[in-house]
N, C-alpha and C. Protein backbone atom coordinates (compact mmCIF):
# COMPACT_ATOMS: atom_id res chain seq x y z
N UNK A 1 -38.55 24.41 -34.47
CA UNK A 1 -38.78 23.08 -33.95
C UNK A 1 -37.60 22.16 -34.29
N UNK A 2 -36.71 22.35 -35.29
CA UNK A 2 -36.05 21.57 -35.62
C UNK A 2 -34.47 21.61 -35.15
N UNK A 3 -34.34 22.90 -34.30
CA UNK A 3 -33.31 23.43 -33.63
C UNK A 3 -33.67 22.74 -32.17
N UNK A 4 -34.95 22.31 -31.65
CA UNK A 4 -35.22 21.98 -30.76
C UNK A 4 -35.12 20.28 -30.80
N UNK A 5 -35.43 20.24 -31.87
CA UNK A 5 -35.04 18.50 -31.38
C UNK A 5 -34.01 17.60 -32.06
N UNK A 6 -32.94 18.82 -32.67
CA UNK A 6 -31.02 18.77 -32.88
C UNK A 6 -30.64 18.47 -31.36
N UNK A 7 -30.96 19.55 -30.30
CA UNK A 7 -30.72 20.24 -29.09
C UNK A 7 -30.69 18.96 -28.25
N UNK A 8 -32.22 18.37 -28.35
CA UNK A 8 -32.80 17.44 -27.50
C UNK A 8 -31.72 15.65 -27.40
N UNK A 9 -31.93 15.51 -29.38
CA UNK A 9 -31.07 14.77 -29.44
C UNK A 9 -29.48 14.41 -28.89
N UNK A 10 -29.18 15.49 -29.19
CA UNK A 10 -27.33 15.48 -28.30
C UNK A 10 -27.45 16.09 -27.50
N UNK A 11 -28.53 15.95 -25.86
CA UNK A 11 -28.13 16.78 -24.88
C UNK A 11 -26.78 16.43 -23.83
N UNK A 12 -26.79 15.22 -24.63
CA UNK A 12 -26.15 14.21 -23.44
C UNK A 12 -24.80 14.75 -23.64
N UNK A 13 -24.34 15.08 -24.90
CA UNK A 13 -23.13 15.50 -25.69
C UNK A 13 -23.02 17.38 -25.36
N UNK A 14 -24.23 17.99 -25.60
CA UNK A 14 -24.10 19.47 -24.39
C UNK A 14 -24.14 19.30 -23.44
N UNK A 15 -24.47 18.57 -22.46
CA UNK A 15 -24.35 18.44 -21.13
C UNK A 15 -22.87 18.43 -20.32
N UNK A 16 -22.05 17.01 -21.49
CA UNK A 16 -21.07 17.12 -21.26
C UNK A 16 -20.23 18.58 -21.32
N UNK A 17 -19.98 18.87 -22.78
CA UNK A 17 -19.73 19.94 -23.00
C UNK A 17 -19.78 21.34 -21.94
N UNK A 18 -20.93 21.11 -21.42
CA UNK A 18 -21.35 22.57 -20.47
C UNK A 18 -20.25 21.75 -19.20
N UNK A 19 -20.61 20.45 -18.62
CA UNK A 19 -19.89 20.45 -17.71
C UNK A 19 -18.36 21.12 -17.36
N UNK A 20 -18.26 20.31 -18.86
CA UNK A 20 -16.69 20.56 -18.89
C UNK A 20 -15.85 21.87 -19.26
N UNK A 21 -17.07 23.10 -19.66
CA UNK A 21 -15.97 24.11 -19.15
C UNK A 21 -16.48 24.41 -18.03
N UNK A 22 -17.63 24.37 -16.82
CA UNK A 22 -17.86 24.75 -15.83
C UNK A 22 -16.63 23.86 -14.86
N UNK A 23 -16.23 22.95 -14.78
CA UNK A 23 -15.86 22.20 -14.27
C UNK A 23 -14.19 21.77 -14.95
N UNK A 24 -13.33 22.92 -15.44
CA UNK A 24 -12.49 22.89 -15.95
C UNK A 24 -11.67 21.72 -15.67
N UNK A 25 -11.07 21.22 -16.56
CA UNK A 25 -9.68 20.41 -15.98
C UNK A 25 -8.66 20.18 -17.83
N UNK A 26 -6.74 20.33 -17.27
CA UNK A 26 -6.19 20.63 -17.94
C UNK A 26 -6.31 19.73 -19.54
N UNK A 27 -6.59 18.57 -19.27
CA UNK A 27 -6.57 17.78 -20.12
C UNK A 27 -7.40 18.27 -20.94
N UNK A 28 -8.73 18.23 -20.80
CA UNK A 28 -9.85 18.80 -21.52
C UNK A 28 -9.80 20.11 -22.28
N UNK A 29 -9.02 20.89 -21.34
CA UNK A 29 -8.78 22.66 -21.83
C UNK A 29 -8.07 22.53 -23.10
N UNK A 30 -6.78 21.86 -22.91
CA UNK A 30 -5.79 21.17 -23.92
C UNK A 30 -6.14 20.80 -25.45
N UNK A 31 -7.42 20.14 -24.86
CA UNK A 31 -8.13 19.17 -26.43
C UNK A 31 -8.96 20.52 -26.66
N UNK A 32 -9.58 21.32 -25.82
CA UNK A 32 -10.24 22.11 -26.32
C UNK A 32 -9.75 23.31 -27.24
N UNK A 33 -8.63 23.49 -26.51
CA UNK A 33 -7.56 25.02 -27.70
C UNK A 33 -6.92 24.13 -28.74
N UNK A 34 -6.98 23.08 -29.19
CA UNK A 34 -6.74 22.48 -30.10
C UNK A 34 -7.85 22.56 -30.96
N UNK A 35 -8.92 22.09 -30.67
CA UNK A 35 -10.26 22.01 -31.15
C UNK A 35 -10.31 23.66 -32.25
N UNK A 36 -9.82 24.24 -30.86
CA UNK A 36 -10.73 25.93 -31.75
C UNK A 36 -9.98 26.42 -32.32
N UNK A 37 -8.57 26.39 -32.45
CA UNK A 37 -7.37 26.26 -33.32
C UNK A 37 -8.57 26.04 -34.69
N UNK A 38 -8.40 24.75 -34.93
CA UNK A 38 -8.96 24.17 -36.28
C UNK A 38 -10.22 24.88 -36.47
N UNK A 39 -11.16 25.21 -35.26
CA UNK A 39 -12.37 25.86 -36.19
C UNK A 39 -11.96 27.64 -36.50
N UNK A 40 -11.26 28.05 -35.87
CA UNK A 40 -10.97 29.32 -36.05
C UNK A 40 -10.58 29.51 -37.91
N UNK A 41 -9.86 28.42 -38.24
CA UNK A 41 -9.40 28.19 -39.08
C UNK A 41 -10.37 27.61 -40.55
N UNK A 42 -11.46 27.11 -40.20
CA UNK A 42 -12.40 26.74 -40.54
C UNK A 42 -13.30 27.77 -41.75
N UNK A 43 -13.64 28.02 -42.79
CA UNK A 43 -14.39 29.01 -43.56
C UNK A 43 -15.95 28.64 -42.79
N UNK A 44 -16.53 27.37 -42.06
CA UNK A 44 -18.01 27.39 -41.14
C UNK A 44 -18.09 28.29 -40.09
N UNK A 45 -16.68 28.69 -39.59
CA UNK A 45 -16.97 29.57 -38.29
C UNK A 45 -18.01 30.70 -38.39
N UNK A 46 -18.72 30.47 -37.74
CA UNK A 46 -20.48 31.82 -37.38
C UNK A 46 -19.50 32.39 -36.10
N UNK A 47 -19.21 33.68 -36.13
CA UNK A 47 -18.97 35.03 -35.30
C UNK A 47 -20.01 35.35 -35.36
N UNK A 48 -21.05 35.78 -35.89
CA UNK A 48 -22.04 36.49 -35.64
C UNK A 48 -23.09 35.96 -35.02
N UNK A 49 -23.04 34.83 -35.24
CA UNK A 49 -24.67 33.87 -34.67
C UNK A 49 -25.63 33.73 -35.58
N UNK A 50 -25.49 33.73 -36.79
CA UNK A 50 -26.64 34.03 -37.92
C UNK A 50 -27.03 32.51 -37.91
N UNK A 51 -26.02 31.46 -37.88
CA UNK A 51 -26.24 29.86 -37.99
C UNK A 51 -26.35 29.10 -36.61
N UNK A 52 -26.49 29.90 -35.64
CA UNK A 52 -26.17 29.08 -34.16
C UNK A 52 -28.20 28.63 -34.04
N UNK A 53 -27.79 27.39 -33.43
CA UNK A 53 -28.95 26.66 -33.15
C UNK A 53 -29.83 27.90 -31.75
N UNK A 54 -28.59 28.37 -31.23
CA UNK A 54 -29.47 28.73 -30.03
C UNK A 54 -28.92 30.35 -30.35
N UNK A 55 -29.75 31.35 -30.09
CA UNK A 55 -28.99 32.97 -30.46
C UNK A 55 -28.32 32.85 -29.21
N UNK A 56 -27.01 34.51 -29.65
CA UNK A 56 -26.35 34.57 -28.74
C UNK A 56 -25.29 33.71 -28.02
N UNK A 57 -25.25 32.59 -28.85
CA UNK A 57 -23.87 31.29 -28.12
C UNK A 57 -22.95 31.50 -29.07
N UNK A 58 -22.64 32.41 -29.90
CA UNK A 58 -21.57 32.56 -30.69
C UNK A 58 -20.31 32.46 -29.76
N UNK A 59 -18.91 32.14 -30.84
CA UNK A 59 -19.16 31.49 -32.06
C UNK A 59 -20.08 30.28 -32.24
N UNK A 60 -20.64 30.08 -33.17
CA UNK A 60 -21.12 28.62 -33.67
C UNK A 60 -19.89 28.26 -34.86
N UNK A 61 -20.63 26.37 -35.02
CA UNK A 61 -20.52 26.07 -36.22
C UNK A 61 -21.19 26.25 -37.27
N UNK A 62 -21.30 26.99 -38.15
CA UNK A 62 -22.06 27.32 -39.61
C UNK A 62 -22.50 25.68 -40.20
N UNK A 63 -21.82 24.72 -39.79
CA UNK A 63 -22.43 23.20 -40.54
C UNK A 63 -23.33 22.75 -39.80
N UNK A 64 -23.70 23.16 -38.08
CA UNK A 64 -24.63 21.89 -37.10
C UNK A 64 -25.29 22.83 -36.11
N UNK A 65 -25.06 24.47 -36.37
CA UNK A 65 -25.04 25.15 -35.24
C UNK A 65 -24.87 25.19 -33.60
N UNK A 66 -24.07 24.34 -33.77
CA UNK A 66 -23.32 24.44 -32.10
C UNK A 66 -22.67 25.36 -31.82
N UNK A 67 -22.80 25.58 -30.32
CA UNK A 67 -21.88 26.46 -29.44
C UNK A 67 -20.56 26.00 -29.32
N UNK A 68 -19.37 26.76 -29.70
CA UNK A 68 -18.58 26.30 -29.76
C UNK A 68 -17.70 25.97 -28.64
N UNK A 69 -18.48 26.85 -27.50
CA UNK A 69 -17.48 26.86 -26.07
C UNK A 69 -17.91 25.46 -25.54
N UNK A 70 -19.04 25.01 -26.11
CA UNK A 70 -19.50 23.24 -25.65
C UNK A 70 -18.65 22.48 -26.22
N UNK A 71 -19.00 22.89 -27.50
CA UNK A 71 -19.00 21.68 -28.36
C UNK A 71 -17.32 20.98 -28.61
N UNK A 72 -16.61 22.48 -28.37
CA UNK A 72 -14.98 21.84 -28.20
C UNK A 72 -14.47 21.04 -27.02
N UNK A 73 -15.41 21.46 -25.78
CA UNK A 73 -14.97 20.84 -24.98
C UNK A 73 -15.77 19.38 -24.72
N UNK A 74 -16.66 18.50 -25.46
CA UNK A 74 -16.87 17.57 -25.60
C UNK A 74 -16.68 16.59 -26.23
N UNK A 75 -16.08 15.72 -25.25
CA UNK A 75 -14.99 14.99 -26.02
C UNK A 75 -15.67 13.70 -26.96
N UNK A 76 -16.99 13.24 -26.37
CA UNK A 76 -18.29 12.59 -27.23
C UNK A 76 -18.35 13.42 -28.49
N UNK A 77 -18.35 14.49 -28.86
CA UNK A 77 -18.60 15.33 -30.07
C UNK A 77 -17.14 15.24 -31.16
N UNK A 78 -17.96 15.07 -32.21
CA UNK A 78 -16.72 15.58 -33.33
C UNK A 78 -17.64 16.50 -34.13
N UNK A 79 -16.45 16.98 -34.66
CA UNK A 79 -16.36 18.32 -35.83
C UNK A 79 -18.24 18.31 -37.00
N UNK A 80 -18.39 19.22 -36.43
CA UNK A 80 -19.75 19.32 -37.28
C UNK A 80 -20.27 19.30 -38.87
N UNK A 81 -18.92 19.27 -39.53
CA UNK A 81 -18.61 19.29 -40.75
C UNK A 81 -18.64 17.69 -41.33
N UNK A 82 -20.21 17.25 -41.14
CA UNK A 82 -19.90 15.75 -41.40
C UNK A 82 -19.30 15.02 -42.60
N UNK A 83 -19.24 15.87 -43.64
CA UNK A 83 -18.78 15.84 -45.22
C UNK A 83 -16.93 15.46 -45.22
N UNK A 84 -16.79 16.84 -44.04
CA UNK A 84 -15.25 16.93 -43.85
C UNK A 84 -14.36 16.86 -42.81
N UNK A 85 -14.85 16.36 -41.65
CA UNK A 85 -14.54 16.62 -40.69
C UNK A 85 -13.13 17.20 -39.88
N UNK A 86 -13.11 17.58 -39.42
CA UNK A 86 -11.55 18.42 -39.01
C UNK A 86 -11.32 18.06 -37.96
N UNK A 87 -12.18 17.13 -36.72
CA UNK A 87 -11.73 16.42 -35.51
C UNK A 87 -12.98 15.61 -34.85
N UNK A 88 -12.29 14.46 -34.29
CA UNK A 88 -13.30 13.66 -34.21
C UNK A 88 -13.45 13.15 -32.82
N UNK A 89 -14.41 12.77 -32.12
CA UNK A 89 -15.10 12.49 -31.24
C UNK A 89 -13.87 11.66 -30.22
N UNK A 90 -13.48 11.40 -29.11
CA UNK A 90 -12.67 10.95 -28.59
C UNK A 90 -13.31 9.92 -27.54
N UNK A 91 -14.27 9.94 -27.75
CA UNK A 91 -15.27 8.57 -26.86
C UNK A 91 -16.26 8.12 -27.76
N UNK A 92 -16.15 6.67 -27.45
CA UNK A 92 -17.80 5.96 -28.34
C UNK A 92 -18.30 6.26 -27.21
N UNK A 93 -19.04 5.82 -28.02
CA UNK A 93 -20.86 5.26 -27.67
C UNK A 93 -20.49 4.41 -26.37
N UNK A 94 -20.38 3.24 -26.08
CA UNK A 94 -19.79 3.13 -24.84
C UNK A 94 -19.24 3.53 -23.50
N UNK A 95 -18.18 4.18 -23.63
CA UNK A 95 -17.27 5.04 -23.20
C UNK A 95 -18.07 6.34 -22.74
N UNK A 96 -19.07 7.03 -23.34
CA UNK A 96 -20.19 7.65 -23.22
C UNK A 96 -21.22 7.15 -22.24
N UNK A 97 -21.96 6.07 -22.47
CA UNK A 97 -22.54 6.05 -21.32
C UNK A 97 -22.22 5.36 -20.10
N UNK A 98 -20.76 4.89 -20.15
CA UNK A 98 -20.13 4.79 -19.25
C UNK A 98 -20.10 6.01 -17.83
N UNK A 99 -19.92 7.08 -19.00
CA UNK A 99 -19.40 8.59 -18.14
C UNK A 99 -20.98 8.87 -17.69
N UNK A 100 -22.09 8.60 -18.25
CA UNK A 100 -23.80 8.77 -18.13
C UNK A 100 -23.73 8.05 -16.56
N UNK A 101 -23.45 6.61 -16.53
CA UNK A 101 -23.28 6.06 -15.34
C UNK A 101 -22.86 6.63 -14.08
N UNK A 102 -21.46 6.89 -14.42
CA UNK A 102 -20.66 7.71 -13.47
C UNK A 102 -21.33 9.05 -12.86
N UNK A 103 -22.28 9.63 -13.65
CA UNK A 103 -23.01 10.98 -12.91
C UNK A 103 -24.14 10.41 -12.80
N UNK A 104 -24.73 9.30 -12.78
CA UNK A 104 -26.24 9.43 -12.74
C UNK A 104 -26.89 9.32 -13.40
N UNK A 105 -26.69 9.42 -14.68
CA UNK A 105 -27.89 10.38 -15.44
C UNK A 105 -28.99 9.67 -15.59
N UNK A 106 -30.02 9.68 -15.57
CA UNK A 106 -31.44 9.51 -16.05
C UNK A 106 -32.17 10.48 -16.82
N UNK A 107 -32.55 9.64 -18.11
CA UNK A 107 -33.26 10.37 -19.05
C UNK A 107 -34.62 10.51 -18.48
N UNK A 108 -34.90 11.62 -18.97
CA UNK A 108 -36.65 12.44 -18.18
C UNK A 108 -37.28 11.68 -19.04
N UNK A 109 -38.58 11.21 -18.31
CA UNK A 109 -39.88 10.60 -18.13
C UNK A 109 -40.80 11.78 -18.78
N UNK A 110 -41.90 11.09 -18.43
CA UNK A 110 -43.25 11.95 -19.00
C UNK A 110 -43.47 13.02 -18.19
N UNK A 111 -43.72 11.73 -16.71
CA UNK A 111 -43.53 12.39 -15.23
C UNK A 111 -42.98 13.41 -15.29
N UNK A 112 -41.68 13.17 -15.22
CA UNK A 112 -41.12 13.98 -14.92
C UNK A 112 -41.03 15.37 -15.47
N UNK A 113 -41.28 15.33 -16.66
CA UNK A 113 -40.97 16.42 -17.68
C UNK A 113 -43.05 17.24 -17.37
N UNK A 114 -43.34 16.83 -17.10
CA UNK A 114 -44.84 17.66 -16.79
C UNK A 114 -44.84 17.77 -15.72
N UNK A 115 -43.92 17.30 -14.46
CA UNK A 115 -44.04 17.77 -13.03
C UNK A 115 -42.57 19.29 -13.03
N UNK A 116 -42.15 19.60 -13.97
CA UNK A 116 -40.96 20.33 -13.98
C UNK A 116 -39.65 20.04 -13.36
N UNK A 117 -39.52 18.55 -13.62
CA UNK A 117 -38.38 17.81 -12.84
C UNK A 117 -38.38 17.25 -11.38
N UNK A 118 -39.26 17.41 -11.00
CA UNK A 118 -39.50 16.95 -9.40
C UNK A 118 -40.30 15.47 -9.88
């Protein structure tokens, strides 16, 4: 349950993330092999998945269990290592739901979430 409502909380921040490697672009790729540079480098890196919030999205981070193929490429996200961090978020809070604007987004309802999104 508590992997589920980590998940729930920053979907807005996986969402991005998922967009942005489905939806590649150079800039982003850029910040992202930078990103995994540093976690590769990292003693938190999970290869195996033993710490990943969700199985099977390895690598994770061993500090927040994120996927790392998201989580580098979101530029709302910093380094999961909140003690120490090794890179940090490149949009506020602002700037964030700025980009929410720009696609749309609407957070699910009651409705909505008991009609299965329709």
């Amino acid at each position: 349950m508590k992997a589920l409502k980590t998940i729930w909380s920053n979907k807005t921040k996986i969402f991005e993330g998922v967009k942005n490697s489905i939806f590649k672009s150079e800039h982003v790729e850029e910040i992202a092999a930078a990103r995994m540079e540093i976690c590769n480098a990292c003693p938190h890196i999970d290869h195996e998945g033993d710490s990943c919030l969700v199985s099977g999205t390895q690598p994770c981070c061993g500090k927040c269990g994120c996927s790392l193929k998201f989580k580098i490429r979101s530029l709302s996200s910093s380094c999961g290592d909140e003690e120490n961090p090794q890179w940090t978020a490149l949009l506020d809070e602002e700037e964030e739901l700025s980009i929410k604007d720009q696609l749309n987004y609407q957070e699910p309802n009651e409705d909505t979430i008991q009609n299965g999104g329709s």
